[in-house]
Protein backbone atom coordinates (compact mmCIF):
# COMPACT_ATOMS: atom_id res chain seq x y z
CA UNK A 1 213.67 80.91 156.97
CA UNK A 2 216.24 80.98 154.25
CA UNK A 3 217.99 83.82 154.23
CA UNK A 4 217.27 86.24 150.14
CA UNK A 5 220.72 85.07 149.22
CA UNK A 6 220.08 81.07 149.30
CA UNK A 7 216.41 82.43 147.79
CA UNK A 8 217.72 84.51 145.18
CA UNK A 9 220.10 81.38 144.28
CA UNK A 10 217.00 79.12 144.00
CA UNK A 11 215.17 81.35 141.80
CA UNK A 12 218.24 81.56 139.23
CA UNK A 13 218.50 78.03 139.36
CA UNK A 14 214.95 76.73 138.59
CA UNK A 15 214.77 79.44 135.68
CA UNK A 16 218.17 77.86 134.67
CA UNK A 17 216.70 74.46 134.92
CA UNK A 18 213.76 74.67 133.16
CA UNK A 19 215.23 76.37 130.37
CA UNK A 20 218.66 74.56 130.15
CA UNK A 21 219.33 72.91 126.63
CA UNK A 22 218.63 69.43 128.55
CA UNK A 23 215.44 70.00 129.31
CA UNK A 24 214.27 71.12 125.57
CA UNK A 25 213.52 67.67 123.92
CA UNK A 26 210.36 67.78 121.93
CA UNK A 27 208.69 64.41 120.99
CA UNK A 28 206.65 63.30 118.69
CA UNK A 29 202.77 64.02 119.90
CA UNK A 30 201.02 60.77 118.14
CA UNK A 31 203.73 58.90 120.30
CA UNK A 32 203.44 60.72 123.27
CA UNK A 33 199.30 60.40 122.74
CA UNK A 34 199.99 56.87 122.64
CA UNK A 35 202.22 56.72 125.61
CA UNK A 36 199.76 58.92 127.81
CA UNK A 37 197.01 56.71 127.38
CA UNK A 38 198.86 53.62 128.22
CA UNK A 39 200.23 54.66 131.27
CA UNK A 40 197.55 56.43 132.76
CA UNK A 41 195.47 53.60 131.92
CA UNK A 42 197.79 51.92 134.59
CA UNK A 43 197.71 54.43 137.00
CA UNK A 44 195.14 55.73 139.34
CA UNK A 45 193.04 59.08 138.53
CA UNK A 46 195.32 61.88 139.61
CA UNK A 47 193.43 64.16 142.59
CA UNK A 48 194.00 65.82 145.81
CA UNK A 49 194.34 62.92 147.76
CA UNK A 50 196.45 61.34 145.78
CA UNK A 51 198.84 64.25 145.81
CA UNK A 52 198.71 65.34 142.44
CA UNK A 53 196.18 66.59 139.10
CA UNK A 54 196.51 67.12 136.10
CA UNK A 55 195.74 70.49 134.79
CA UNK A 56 194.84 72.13 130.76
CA UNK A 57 197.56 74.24 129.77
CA UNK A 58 195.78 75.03 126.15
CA UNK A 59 196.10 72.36 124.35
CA UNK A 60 198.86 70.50 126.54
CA UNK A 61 198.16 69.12 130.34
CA UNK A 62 200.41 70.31 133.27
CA UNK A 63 201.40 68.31 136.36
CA UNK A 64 200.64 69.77 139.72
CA UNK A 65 202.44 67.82 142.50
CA UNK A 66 202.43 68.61 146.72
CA UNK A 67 205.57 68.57 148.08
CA UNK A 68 205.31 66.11 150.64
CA UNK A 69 204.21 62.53 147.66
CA UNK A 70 206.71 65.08 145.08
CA UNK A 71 208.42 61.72 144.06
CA UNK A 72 205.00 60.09 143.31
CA UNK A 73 203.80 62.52 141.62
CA UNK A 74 206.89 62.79 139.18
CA UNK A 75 205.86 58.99 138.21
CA UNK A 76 202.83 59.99 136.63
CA UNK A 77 204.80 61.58 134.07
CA UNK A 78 205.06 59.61 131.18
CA UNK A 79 208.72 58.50 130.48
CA UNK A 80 209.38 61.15 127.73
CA UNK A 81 208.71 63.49 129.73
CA UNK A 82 210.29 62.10 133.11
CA UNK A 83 213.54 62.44 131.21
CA UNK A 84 213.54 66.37 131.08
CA UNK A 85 213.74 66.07 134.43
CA UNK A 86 216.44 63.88 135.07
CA UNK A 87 217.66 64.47 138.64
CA UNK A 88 216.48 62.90 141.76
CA UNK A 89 212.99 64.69 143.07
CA UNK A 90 214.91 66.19 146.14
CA UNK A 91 217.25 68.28 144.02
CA UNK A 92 214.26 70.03 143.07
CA UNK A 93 212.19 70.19 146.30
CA UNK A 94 215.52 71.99 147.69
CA UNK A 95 215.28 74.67 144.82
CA UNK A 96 211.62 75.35 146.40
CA UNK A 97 212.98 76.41 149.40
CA UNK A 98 210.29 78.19 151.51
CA UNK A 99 207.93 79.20 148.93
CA UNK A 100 204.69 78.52 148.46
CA UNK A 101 204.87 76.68 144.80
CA UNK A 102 207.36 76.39 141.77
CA UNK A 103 207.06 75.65 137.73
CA UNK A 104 209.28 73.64 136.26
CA UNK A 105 208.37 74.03 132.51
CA UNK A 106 208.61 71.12 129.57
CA UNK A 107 209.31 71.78 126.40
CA UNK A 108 207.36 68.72 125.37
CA UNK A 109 204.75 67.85 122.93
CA UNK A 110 201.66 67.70 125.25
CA UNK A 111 203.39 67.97 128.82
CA UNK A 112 203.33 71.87 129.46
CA UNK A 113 205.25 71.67 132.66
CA UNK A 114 204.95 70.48 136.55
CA UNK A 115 203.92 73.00 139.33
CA UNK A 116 204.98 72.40 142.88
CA UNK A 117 203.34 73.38 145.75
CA UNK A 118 203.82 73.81 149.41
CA UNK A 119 201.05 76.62 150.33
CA UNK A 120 201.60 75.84 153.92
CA UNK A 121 204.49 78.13 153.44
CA UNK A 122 202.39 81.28 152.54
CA UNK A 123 202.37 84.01 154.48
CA UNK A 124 198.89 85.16 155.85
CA UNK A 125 200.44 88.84 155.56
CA UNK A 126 203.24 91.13 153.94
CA UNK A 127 204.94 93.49 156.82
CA UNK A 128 207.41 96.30 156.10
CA UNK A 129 208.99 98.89 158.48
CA UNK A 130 210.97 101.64 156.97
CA UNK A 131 211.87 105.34 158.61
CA UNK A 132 208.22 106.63 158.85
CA UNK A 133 206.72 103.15 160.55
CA UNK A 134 205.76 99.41 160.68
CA UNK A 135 203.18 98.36 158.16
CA UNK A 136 201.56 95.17 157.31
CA UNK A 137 199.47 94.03 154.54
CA UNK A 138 197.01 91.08 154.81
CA UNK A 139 196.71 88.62 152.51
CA UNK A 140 193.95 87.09 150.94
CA UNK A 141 193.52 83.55 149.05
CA UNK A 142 196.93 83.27 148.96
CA UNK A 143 197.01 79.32 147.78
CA UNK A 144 194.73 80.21 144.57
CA UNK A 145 196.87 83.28 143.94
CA UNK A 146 200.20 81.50 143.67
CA UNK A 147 198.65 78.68 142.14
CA UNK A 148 197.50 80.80 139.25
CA UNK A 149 200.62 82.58 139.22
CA UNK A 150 202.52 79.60 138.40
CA UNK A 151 200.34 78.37 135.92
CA UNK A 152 200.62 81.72 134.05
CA UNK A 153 204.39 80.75 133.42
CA UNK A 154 203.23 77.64 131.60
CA UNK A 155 200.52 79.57 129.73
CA UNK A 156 202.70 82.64 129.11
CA UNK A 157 205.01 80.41 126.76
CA UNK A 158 202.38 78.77 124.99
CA UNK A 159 200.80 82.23 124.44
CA UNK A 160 204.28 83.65 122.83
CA UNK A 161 205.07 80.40 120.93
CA UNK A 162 201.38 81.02 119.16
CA UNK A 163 202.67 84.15 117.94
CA UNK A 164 206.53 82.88 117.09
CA UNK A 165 208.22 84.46 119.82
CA UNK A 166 209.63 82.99 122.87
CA UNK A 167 210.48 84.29 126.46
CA UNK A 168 213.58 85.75 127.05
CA UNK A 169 214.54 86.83 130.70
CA UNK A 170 213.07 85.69 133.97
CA UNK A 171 212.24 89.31 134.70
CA UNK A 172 209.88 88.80 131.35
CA UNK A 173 208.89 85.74 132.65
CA UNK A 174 207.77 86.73 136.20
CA UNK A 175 205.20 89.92 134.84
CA UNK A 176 204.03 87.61 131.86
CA UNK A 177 202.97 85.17 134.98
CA UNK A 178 201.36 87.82 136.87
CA UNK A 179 199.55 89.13 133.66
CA UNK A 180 197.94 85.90 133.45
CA UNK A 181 197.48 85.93 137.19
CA UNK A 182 195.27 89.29 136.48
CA UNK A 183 192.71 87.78 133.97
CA UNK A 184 192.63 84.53 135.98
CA UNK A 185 191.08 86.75 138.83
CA UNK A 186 188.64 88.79 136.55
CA UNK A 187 187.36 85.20 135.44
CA UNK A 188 187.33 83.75 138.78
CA UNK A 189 186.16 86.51 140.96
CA UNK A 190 184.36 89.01 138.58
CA UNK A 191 186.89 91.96 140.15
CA UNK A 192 190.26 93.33 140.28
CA UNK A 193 190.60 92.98 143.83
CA UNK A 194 192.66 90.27 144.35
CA UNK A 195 194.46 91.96 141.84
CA UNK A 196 195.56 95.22 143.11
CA UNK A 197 196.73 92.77 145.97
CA UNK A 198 199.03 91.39 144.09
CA UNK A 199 200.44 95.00 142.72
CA UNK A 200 200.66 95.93 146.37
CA UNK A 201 202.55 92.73 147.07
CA UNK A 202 204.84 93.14 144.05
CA UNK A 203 205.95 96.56 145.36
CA UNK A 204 206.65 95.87 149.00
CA UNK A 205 208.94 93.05 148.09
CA UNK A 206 210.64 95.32 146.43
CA UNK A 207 210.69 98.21 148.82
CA UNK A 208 212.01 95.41 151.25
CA UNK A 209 214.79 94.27 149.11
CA UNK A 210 215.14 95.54 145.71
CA UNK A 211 216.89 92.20 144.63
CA UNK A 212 213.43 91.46 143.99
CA UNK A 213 213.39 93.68 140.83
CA UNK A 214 212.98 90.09 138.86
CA UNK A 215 209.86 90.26 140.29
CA UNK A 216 208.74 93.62 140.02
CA UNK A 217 205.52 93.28 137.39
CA UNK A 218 204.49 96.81 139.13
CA UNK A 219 205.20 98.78 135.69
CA UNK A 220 203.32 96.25 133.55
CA UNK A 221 200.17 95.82 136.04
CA UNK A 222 199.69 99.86 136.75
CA UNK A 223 199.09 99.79 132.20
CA UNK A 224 196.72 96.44 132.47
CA UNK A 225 194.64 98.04 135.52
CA UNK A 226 194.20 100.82 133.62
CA UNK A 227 193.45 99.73 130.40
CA UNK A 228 190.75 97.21 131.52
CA UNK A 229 187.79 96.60 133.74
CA UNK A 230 187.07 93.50 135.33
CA UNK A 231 184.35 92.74 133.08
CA UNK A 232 185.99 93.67 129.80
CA UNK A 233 189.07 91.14 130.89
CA UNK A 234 186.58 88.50 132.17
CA UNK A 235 184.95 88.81 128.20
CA UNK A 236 188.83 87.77 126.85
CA UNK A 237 187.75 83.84 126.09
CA UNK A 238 191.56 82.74 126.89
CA UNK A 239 195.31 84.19 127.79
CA UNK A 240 195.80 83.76 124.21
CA UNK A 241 193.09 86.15 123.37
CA UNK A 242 193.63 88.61 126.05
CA UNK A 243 197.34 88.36 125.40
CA UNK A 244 196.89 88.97 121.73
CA UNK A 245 195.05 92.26 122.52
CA UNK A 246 197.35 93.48 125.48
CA UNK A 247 200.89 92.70 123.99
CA UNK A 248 200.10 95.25 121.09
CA UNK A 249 199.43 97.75 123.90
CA UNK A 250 202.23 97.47 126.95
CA UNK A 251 205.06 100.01 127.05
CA UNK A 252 208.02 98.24 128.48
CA UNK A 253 211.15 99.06 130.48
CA UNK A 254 214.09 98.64 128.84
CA UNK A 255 216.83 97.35 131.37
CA UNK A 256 218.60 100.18 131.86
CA UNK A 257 215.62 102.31 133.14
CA UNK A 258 214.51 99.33 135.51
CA UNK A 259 218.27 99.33 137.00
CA UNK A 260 216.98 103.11 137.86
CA UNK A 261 214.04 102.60 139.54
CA UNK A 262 215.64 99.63 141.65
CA UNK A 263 218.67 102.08 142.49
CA UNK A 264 215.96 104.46 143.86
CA UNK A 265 214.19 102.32 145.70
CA UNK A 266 217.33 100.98 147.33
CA UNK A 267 218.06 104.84 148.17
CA UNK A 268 215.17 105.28 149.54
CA UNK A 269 214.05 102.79 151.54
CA UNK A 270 217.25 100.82 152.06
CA UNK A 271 218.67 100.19 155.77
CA UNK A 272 221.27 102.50 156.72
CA UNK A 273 220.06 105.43 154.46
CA UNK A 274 220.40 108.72 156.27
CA UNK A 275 221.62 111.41 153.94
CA UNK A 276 218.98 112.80 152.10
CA UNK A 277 219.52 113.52 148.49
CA UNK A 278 216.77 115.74 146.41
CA UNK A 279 218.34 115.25 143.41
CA UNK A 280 219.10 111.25 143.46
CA UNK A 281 217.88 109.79 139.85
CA UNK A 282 215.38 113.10 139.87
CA UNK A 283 214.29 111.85 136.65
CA UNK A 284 212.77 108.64 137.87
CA UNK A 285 211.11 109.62 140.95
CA UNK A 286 207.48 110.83 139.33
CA UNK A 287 206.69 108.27 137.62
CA UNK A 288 208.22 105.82 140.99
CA UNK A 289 205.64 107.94 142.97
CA UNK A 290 202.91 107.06 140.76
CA UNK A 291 203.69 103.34 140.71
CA UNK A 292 204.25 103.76 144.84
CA UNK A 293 201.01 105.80 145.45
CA UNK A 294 197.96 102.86 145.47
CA UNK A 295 200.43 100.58 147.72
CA UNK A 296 201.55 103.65 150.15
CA UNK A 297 197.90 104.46 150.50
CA UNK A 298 196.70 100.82 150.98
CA UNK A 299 199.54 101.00 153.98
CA UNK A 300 199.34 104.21 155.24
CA UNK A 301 195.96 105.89 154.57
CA UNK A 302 195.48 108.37 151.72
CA UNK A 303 196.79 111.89 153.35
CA UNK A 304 200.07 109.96 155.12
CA UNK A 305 200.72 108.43 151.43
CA UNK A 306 200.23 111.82 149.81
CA UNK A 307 202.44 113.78 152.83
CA UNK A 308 205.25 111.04 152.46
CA UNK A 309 205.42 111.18 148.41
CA UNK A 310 205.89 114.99 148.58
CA UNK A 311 208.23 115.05 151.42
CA UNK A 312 210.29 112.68 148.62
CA UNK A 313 209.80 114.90 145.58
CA UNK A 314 207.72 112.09 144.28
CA UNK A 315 204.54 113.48 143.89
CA UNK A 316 205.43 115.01 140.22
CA UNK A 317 205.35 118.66 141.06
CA UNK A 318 208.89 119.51 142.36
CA UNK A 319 211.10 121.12 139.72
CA UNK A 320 213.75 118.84 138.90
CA UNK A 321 216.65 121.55 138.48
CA UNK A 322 219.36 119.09 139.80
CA UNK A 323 222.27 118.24 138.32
């Protein structure tokens, strides 16, 4: 396994890729029509056993390659768009490292992006062991889930460039993707299930390491889960609708408050902390419990979650006369 450093590294680099002023060529989309139907005409029907499909992204088509035909796959591109990705296919197959799939977006006329995917790499469960135990969490339809995920990144820009903004962090990027990721499930699966899985998953990568704050959707998924039912964001046509209504109703994190909660987290769960410390960020640690509270319980039961958030002054009724 690679070890969070060389993962963390990876990460950085595809966001840099896909984003880098190389990689931002937009063509022309009669000649890119034109050049579409001429080479697929050429080519065999993209599928599963072929290694790759093609997928709707709105009103542009994404790429979805396996690893293992990546280079392929990357020829069904047409050449316009083959050229936004101009190194050889194992620079980026290294940049996947041991996850389960990647996005490498396009800004291109009608090719959205290509998704990579290795789901043989996914785990079947998420463990953690901190002071009070071992816990493990298992994991269900993890291919779909990370599929979906990724293909939120590619619909998350086209549903900002409809209303003339643009993405602009990968911490943005990452709970944009799992927004999508949350009506994708109330379509698929008429439920929220699969969702609160992934708001469980999102906090004990975290808890683990809190370098994973870039991935840390938490504080945007506890507003969408309780805003809306399954059923009222199954009724949401497309992202762009659901999007649309949402955007207008999310209160974000500025930075500074997120470099809080990930210093509190480290405190409190990190290896090597012994020395307890009531008063440590004080002002963070209700609203951390509240986030906490549906994944401790999932882990620990409902009266070991509750017992553990109090002994930690996180269950919002401990004065907070510390200076």
């Amino acid at each position: 396994m690679i070890s969070s450093l060389t993962l963390r590294t990876a990460l950085t680099l595809a966001f840099v890729l896909a984003f880098s002023p190389a990689l931002t060529l937009t063509f022309s989309g009669v000649a890119l029509a034109d050049e579409l139907t001429e080479q697929q005409k050429n080519r065999a029907q993209g599928g599963t056993n072929n290694g790759f499909i093609w997928t709707e992204i709105a009103s542009k088509k994404a790429l979805v390659c396996e690893l293992n035909q990546f280079s392929e796959c990357l020829a069904q591109l047409p050449d316009s768009a083959r050229a936004l990705l101009p190194l050889p296919a194992s620079h980026y197959t290294q940049l996947l490292g041991n996850r389960g799939a990647m996005v490498l977006p396009l800004r291109h006329a009608q090719v959205a992006g290509v998704v990579l995917t290795d789901f043989k790499q996914l785990p079947s469960q998420q463990t953690i062991n901190w002071g009070v135990g071992h816990f493990s969490l298992p994991l269900k339809r993890q291919a779909e889930l990370t599929y979906w995920h990724e293909l939120g990144h590619l619909y998350a820009i086209d549903a900002l460039s409809e209303q003339g903004e643009v993405i602009k962090s990968q911490y943005q990027h990452e709970w944009l993707a799992d927004l999508y990721l949350v009506w994708r499930i109330a379509v698929e699966t008429q439920s929220t299930e699969l969702a609160w899985q992934q708001y469980h998953r999102r906090n004990i990568a975290m808890m683990t390491d809190s370098e994973f704050m870039s991935h840390w959707s938490v504080p945007v998924l506890a507003q969408v889960l309780a805003l809306y039912s399954a059923e009222q964001l199954a009724a949401f046509s497309n992202f762009r609708q659901f999007y649309a209504d949402v955007s207008v109703k999310l209160e974000l994190q500025d930075q500074d408050t997120l470099n809080e909660f990930s210093s509190l987290i480290q405190r409190t769960f990190g290896a090597g902390t012994v020395q307890p410390l009531p008063g440590y960020m004080y002002w963070r640690k209700p609203k951390l419990g509240e986030y906490l509270k549906p994944t401790l319980i999932a882990l620990m039961g409902q009266n070991a979650a509750e017992k553990w958030l109090a002994q930690q002054q996180m269950d919002g009724t401990t004065s907070s006369e510390y200076y």
